[in-house]
PDB file of N, CA and C in Angstrom:
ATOM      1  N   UNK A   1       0.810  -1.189   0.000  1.00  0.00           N
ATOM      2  CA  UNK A   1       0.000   0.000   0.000  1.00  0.00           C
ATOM      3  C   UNK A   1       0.859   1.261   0.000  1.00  0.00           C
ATOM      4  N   UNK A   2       2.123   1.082   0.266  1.00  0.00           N
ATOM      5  CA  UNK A   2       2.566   2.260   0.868  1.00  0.00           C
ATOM      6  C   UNK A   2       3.898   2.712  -0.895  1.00  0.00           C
ATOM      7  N   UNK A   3       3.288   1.238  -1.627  1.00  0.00           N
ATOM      8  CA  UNK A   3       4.038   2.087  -2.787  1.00  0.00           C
ATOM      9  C   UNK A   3       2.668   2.390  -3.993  1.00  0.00           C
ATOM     10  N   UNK A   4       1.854   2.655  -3.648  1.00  0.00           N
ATOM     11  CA  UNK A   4       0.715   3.351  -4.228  1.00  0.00           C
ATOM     12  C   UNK A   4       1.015   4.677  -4.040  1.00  0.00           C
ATOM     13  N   UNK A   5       0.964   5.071  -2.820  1.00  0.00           N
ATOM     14  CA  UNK A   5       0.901   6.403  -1.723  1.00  0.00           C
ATOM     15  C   UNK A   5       2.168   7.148  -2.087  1.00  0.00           C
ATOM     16  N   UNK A   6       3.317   6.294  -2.480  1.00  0.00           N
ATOM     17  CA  UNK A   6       4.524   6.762  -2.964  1.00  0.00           C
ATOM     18  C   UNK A   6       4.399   7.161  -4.754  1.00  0.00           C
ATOM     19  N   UNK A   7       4.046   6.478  -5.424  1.00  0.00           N
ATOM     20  CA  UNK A   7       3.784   6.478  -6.680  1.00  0.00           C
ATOM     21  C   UNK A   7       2.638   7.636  -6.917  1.00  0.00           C
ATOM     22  N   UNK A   8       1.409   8.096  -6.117  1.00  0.00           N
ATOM     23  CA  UNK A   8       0.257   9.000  -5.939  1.00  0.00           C
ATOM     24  C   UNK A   8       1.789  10.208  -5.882  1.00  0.00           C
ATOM     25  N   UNK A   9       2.155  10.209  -4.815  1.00  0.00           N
ATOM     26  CA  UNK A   9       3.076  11.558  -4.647  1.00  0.00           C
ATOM     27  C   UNK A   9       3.733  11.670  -5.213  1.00  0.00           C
ATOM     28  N   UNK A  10       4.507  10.993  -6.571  1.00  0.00           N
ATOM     29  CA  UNK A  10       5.410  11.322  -7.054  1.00  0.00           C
ATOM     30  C   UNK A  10       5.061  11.898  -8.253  1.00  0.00           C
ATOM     31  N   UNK A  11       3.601  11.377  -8.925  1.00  0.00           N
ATOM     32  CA  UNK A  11       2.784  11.606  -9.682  1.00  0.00           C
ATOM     33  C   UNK A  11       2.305  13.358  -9.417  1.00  0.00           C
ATOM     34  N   UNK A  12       1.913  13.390  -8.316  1.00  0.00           N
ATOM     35  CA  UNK A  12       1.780  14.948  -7.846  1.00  0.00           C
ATOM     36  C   UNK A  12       2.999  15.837  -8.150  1.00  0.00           C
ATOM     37  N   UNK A  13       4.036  15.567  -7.306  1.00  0.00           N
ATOM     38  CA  UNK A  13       5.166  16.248  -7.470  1.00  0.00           C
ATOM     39  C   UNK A  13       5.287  16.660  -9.175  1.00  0.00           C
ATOM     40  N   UNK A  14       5.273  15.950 -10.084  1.00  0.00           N
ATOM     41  CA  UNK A  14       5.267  15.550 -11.775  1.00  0.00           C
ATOM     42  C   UNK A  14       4.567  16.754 -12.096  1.00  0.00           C
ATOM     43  N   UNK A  15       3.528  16.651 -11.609  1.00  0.00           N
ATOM     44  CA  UNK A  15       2.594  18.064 -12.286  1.00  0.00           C
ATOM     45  C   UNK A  15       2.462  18.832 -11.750  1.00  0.00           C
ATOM     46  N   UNK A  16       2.995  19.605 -10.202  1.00  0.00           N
ATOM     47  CA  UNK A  16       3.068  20.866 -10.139  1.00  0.00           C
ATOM     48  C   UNK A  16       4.579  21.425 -10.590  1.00  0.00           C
ATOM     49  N   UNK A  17       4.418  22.783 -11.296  1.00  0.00           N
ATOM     50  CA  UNK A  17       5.422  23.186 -12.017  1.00  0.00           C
ATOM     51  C   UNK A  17       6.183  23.789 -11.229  1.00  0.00           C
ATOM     52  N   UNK A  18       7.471  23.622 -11.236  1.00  0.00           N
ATOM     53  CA  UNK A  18       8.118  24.650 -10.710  1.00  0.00           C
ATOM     54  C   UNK A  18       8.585  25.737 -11.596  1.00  0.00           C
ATOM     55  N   UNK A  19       8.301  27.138 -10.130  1.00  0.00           N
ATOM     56  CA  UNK A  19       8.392  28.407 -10.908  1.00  0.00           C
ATOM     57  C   UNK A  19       9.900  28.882 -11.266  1.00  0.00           C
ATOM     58  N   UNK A  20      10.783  28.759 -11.982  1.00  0.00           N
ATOM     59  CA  UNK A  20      12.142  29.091 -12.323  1.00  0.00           C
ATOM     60  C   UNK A  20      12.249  30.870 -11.517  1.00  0.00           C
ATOM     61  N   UNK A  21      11.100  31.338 -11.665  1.00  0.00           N
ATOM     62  CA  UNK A  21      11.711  33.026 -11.296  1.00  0.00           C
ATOM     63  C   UNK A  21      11.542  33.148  -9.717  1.00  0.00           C
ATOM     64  N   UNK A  22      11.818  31.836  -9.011  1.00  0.00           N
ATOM     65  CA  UNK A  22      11.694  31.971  -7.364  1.00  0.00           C
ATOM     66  C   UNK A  22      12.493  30.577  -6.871  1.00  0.00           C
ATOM     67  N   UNK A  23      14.140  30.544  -7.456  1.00  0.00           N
ATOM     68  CA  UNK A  23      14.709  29.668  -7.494  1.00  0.00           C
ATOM     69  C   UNK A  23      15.153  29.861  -5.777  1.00  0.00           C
ATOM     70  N   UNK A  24      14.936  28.859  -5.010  1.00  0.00           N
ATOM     71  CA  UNK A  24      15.404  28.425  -3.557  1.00  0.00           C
ATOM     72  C   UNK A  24      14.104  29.207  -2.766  1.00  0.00           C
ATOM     73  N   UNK A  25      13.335  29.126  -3.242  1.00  0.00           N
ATOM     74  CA  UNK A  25      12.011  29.764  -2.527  1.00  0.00           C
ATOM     75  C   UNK A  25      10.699  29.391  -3.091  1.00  0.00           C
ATOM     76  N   UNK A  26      10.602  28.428  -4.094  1.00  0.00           N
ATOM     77  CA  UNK A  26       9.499  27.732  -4.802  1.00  0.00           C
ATOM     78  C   UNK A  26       8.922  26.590  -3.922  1.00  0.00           C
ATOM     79  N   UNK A  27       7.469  27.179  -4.013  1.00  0.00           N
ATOM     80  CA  UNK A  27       6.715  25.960  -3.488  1.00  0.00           C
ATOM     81  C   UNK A  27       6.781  24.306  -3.658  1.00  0.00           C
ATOM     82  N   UNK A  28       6.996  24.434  -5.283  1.00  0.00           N
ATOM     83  CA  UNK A  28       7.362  23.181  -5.945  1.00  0.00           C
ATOM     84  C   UNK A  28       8.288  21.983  -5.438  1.00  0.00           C
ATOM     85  N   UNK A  29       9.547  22.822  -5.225  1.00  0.00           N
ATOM     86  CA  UNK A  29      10.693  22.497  -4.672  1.00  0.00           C
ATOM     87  C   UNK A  29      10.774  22.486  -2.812  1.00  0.00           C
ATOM     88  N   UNK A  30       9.832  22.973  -2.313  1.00  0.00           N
ATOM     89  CA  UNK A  30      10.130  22.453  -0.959  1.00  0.00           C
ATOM     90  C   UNK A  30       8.919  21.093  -1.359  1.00  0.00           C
ATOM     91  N   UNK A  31       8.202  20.918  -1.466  1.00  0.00           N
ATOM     92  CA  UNK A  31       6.996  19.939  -1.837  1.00  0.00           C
ATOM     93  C   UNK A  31       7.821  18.604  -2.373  1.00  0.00           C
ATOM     94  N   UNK A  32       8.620  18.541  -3.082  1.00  0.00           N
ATOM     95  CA  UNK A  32       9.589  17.641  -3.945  1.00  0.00           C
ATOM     96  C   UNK A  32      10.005  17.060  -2.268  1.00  0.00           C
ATOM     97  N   UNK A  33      11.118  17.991  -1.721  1.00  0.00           N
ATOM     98  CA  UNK A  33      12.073  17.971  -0.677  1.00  0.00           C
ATOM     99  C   UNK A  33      11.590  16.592   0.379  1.00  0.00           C
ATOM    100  N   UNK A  34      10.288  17.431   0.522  1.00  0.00           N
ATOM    101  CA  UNK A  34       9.417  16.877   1.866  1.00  0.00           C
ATOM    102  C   UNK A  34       9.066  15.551   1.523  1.00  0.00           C
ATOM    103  N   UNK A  35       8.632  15.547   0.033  1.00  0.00           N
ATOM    104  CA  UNK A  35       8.326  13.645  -0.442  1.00  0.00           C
ATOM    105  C   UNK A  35       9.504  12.935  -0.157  1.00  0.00           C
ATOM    106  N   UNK A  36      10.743  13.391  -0.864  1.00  0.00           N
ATOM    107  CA  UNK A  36      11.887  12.879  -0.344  1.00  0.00           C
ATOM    108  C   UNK A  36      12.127  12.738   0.735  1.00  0.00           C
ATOM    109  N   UNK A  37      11.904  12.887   1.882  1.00  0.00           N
ATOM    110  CA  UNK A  37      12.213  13.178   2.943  1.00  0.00           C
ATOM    111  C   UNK A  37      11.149  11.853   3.787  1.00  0.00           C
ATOM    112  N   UNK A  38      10.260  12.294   3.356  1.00  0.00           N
ATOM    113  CA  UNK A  38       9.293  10.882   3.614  1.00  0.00           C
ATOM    114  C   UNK A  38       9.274   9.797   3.259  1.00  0.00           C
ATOM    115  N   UNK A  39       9.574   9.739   2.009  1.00  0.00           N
ATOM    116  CA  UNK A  39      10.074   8.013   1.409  1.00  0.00           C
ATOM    117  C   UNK A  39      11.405   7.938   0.738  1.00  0.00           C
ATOM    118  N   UNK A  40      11.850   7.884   2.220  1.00  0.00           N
ATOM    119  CA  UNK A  40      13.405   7.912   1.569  1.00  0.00           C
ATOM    120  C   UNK A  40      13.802   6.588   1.254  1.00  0.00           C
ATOM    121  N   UNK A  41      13.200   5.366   1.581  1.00  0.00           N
ATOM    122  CA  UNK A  41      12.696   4.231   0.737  1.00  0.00           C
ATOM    123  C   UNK A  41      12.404   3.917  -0.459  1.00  0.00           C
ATOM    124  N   UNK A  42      11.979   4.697  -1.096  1.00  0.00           N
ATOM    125  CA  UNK A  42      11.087   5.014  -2.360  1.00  0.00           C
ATOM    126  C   UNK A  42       9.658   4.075  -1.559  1.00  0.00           C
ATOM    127  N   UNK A  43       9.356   2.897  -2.991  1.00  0.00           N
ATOM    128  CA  UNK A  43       8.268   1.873  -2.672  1.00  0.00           C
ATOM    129  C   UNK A  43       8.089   1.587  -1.734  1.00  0.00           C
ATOM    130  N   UNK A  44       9.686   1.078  -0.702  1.00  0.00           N
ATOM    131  CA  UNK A  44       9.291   0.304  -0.097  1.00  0.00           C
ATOM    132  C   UNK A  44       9.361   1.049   1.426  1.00  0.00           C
ATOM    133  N   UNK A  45       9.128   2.268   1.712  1.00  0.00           N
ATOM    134  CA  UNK A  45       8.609   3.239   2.344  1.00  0.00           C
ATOM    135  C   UNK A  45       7.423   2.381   3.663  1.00  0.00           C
ATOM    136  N   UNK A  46       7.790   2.487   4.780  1.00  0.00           N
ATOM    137  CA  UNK A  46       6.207   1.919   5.471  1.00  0.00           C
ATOM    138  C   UNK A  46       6.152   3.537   5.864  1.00  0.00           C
ATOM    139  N   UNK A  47       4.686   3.547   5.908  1.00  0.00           N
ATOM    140  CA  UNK A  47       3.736   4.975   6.493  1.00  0.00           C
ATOM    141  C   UNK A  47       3.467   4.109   7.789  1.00  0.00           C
ATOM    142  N   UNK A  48       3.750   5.475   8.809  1.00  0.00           N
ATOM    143  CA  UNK A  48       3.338   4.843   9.647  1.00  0.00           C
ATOM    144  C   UNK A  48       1.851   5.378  10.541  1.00  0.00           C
ATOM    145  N   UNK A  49       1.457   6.751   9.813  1.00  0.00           N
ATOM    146  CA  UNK A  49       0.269   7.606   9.874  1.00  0.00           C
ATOM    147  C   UNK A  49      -0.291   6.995   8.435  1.00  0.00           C
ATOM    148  N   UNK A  50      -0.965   6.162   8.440  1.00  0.00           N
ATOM    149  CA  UNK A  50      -1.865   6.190   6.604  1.00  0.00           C
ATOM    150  C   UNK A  50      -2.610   7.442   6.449  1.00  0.00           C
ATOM    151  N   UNK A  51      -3.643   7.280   7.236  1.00  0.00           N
ATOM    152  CA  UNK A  51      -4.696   8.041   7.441  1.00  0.00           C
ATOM    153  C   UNK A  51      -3.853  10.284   6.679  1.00  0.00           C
ATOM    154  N   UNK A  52      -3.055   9.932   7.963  1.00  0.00           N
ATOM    155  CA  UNK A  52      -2.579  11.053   7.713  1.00  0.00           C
ATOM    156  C   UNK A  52      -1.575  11.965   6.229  1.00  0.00           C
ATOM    157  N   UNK A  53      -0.947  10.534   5.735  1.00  0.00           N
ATOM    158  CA  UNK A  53      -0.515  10.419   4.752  1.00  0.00           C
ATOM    159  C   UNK A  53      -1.306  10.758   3.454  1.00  0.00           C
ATOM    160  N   UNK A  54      -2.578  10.073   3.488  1.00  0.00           N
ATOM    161  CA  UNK A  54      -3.592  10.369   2.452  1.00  0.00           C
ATOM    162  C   UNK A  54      -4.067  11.856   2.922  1.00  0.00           C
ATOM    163  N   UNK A  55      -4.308  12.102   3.931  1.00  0.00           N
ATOM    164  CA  UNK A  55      -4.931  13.860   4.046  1.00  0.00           C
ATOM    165  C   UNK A  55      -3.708  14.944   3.681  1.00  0.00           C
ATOM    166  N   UNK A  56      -2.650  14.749   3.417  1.00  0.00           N
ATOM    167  CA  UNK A  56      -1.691  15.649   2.983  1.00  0.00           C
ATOM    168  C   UNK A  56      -2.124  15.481   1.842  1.00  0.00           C
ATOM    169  N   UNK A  57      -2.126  14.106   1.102  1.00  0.00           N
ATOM    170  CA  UNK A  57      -1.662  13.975   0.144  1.00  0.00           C
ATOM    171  C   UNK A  57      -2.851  14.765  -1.189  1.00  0.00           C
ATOM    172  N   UNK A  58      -4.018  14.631  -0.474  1.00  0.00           N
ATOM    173  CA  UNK A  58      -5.637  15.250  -0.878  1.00  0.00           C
ATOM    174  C   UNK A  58      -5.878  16.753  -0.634  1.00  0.00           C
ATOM    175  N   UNK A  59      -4.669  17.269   0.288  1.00  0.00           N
ATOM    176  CA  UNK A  59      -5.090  18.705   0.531  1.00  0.00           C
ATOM    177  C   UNK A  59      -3.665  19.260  -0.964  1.00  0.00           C
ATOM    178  N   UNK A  60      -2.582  18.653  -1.122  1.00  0.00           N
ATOM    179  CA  UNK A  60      -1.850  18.952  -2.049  1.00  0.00           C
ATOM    180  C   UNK A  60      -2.532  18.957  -3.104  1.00  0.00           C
ATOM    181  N   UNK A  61      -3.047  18.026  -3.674  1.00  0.00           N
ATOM    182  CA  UNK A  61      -4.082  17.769  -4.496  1.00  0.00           C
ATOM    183  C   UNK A  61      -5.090  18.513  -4.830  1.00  0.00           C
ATOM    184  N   UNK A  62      -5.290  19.095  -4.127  1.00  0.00           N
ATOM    185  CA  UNK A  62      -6.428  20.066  -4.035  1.00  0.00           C
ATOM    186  C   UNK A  62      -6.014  21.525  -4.186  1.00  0.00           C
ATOM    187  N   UNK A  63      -4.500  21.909  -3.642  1.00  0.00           N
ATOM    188  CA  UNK A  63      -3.806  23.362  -4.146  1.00  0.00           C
ATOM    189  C   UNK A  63      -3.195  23.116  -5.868  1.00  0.00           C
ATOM    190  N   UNK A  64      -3.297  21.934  -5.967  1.00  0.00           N
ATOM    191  CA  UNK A  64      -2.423  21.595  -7.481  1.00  0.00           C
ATOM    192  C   UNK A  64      -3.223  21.584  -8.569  1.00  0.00           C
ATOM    193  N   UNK A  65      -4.716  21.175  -8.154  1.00  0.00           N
ATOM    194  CA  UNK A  65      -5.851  21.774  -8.951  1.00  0.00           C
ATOM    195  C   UNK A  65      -6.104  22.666  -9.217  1.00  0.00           C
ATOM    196  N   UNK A  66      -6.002  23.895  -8.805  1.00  0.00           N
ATOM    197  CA  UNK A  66      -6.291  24.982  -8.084  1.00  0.00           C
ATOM    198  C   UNK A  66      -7.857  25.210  -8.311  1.00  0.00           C
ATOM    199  N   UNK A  67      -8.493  23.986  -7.007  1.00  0.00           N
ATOM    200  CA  UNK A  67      -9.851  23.911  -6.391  1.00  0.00           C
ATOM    201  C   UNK A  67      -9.952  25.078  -5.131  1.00  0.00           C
ATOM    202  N   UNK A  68      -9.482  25.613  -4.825  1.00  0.00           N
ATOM    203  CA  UNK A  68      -9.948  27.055  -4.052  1.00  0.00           C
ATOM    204  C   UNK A  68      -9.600  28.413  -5.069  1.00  0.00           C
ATOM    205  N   UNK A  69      -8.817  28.125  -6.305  1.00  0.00           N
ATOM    206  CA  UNK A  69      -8.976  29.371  -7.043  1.00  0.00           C
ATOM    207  C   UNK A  69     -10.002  29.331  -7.721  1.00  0.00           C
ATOM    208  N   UNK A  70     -10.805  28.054  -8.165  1.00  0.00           N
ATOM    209  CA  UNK A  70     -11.729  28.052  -9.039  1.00  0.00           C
ATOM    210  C   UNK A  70     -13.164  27.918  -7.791  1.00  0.00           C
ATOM    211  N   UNK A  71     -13.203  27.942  -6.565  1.00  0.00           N
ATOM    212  CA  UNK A  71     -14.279  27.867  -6.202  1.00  0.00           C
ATOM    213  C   UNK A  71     -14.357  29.224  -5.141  1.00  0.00           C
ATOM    214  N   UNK A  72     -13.177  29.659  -5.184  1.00  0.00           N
ATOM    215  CA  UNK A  72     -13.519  30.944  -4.654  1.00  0.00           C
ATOM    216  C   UNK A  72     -12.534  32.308  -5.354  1.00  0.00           C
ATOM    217  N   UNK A  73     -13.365  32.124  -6.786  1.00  0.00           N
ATOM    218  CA  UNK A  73     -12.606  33.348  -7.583  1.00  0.00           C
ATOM    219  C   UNK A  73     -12.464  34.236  -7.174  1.00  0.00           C
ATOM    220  N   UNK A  74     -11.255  35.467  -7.723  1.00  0.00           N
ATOM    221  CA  UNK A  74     -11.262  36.725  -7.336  1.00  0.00           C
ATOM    222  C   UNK A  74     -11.089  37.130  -8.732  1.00  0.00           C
ATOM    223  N   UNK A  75     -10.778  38.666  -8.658  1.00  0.00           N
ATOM    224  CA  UNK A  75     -10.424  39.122  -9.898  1.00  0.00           C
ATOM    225  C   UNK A  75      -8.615  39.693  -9.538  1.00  0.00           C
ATOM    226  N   UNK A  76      -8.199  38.856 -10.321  1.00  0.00           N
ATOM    227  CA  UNK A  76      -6.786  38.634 -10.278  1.00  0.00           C
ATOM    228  C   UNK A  76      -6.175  39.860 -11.185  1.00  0.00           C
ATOM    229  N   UNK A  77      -6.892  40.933 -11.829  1.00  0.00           N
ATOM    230  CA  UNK A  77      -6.226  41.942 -12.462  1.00  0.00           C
ATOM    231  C   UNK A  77      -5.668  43.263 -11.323  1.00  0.00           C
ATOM    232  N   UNK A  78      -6.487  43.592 -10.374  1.00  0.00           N
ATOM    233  CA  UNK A  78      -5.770  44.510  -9.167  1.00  0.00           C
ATOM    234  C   UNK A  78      -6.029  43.497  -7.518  1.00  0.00           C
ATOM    235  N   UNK A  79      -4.986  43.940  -6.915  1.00  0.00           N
ATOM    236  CA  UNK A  79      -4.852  43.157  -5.914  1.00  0.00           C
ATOM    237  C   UNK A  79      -5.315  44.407  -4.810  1.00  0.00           C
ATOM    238  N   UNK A  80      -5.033  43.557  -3.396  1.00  0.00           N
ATOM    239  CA  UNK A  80      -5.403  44.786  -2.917  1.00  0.00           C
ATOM    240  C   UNK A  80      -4.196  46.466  -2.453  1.00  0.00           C
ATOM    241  N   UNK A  81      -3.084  46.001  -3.208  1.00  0.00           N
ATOM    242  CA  UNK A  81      -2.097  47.215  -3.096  1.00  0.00           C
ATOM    243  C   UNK A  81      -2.070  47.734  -4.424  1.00  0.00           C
ATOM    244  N   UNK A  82      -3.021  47.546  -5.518  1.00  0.00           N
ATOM    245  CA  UNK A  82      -3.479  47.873  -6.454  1.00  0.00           C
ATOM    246  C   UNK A  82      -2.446  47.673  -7.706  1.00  0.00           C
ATOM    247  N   UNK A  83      -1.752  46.689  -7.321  1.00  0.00           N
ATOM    248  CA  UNK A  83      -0.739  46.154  -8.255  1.00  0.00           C
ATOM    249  C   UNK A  83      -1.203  44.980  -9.446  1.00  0.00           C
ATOM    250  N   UNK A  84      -0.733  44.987 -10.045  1.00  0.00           N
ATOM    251  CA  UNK A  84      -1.908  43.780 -11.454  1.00  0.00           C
ATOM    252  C   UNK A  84      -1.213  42.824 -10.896  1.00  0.00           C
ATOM    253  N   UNK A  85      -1.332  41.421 -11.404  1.00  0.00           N
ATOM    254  CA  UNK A  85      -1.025  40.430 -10.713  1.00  0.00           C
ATOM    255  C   UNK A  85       0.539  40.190 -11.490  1.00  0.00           C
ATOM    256  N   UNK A  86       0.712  40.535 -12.728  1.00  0.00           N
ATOM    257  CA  UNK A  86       2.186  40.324 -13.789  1.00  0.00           C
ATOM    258  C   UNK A  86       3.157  41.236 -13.174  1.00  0.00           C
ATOM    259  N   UNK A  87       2.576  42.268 -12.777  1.00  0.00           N
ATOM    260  CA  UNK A  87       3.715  43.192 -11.562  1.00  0.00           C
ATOM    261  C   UNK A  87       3.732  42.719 -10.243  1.00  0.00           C
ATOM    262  N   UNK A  88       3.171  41.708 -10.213  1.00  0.00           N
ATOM    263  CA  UNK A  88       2.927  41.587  -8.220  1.00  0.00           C
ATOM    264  C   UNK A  88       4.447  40.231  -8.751  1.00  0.00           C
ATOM    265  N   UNK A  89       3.544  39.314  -9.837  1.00  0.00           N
ATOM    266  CA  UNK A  89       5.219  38.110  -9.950  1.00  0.00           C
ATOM    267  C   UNK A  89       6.284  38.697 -10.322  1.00  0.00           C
ATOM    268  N   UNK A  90       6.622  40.000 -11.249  1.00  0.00           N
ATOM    269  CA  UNK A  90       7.899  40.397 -11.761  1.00  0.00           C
ATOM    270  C   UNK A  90       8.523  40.838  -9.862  1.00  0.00           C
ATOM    271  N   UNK A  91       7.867  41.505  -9.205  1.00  0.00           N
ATOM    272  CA  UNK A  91       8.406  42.312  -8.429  1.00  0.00           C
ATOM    273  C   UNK A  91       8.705  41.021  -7.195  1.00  0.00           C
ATOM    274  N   UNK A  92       7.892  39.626  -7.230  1.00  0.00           N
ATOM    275  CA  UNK A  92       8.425  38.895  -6.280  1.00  0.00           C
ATOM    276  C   UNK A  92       9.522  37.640  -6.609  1.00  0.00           C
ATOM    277  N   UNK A  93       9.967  37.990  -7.873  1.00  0.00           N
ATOM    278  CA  UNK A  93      10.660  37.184  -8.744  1.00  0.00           C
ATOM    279  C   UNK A  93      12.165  37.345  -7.631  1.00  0.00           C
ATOM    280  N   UNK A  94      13.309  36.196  -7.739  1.00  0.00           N
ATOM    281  CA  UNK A  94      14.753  36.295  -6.967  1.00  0.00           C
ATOM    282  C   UNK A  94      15.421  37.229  -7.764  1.00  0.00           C
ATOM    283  N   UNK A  95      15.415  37.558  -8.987  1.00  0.00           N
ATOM    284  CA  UNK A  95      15.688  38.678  -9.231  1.00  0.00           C
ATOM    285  C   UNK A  95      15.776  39.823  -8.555  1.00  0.00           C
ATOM    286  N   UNK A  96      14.366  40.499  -8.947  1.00  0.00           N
ATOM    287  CA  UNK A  96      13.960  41.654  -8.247  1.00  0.00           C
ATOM    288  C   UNK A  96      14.125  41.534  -6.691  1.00  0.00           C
ATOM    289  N   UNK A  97      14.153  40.423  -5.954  1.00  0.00           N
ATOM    290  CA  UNK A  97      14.450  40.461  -4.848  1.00  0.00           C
ATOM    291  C   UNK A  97      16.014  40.496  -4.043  1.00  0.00           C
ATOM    292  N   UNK A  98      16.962  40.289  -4.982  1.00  0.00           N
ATOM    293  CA  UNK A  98      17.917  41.038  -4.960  1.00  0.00           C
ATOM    294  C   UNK A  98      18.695  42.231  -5.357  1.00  0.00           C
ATOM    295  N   UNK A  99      18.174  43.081  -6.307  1.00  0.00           N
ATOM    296  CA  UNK A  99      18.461  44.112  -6.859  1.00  0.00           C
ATOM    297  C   UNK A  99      17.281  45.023  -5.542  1.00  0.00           C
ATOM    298  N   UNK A 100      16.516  44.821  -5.010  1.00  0.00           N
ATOM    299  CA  UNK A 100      16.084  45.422  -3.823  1.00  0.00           C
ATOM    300  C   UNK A 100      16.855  45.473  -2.704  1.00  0.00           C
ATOM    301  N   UNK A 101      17.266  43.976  -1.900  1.00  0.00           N
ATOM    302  CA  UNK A 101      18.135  43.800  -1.124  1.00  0.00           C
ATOM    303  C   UNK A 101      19.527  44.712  -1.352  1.00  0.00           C
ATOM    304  N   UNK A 102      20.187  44.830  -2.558  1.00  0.00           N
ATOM    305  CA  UNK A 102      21.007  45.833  -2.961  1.00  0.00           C
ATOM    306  C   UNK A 102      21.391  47.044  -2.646  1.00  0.00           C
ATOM    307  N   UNK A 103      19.909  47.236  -2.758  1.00  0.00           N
ATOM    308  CA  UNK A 103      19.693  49.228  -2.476  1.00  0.00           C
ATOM    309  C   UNK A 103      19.405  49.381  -1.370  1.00  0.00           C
ATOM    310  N   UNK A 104      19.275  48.133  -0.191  1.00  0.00           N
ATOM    311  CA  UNK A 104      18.995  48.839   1.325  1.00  0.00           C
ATOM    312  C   UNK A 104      20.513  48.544   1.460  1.00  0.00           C
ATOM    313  N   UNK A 105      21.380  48.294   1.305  1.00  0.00           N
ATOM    314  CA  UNK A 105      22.767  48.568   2.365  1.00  0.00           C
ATOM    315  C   UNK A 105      23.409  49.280   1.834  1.00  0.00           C
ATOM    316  N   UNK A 106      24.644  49.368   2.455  1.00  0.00           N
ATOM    317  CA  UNK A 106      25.063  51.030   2.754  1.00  0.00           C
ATOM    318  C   UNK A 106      26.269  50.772   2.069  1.00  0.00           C
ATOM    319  N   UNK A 107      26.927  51.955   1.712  1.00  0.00           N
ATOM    320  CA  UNK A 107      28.204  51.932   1.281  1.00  0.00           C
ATOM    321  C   UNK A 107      29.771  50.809   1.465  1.00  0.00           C
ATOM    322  N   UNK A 108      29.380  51.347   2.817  1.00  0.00           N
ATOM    323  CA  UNK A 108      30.147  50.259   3.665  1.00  0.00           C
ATOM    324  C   UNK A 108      29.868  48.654   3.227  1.00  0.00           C
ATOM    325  N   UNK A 109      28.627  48.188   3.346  1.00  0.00           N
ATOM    326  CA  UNK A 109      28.540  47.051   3.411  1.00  0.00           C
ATOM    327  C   UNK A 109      28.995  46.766   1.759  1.00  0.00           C
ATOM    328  N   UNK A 110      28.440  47.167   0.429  1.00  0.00           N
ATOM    329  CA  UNK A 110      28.966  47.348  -0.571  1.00  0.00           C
ATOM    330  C   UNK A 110      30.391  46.795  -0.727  1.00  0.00           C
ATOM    331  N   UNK A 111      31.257  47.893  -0.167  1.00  0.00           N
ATOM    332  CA  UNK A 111      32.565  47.484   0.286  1.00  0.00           C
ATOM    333  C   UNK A 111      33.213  46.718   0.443  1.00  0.00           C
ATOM    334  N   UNK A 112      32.884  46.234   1.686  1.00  0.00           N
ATOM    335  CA  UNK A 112      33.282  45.462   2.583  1.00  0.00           C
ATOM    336  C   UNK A 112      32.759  44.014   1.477  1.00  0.00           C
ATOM    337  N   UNK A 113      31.869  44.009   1.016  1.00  0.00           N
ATOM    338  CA  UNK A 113      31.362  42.384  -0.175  1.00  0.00           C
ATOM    339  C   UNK A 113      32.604  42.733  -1.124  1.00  0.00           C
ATOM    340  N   UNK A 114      32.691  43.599  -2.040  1.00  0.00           N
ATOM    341  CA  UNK A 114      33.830  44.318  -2.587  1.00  0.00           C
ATOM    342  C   UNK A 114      35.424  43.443  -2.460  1.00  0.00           C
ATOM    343  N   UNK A 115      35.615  43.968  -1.596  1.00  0.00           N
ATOM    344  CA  UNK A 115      36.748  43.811  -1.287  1.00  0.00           C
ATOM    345  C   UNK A 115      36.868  42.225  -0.230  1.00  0.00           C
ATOM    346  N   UNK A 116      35.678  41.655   0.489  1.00  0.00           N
ATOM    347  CA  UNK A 116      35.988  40.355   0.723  1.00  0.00           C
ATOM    348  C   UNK A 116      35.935  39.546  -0.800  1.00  0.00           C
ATOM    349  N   UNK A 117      35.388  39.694  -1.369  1.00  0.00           N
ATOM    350  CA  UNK A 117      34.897  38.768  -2.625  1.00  0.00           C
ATOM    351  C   UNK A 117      36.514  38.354  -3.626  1.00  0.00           C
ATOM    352  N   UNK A 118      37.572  39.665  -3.308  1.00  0.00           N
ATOM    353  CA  UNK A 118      38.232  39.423  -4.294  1.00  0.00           C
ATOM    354  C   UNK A 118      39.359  38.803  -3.746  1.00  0.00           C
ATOM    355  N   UNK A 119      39.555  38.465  -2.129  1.00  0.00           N
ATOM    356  CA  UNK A 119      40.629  38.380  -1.144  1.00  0.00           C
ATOM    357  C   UNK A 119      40.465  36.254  -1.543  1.00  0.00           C
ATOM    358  N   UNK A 120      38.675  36.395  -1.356  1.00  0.00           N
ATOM    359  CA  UNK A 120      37.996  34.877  -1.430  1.00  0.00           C
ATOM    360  C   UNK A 120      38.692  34.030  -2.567  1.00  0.00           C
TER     361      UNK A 120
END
């Protein structure tokens, strides 16, 4: 039974996509992690929660559908900081989240990366 439950999750893992513009911060990829982490067996994996095993595995299932975007629509063109939703992903992309991180430190710290980086 417990290489059904393994084969169900790996099958899941398969079809949610991972997002490339949120590399070490993608849902996808901690989701992967955690299966691994659970059947580090593969097949021959024993569960030792079934019960509990299948309710992860049905609530994943259920964000991978996206059965709460389709049963409780919004309108995904302004959010509520009145940003469209293609500027809400550019601006939470690892990109943009380091060219932000960038501009809060200070000269010094600049520097100091500067000049450790080239000693490294």
């Amino acid at each position: 039974m417990s290489a059904a439950r393994y084969r169900k999750f790996l099958r899941l893992c398969e079809e949610w996509p991972l997002d490339q513009s949120k590399t070490g911060r993608d849902l996808a990829a901690v989701i992967r992690q955690k299966v691994a982490d659970a059947f580090r067996m593969g097949e021959n994996t024993t569960v030792n929660d079934e019960a509990k095993c299948d309710q992860a595995y049905e609530s994943l299932q259920r964000l991978s559908s996206d059965f709460y975007r389709k049963k409780y629509s919004a309108n995904r063109t302004v959010g509520a900081t009145g940003v469209s939703y293609e500027e809400c992903k550019v601006v939470m992309s690892t990109e943009a989240l380091k060219v932000l991180n960038d501009q809060n430190t200070g000269i010094f710290t600049k520097l100091k990366r500067t000049f450790t980086a080239e000693r490294g």
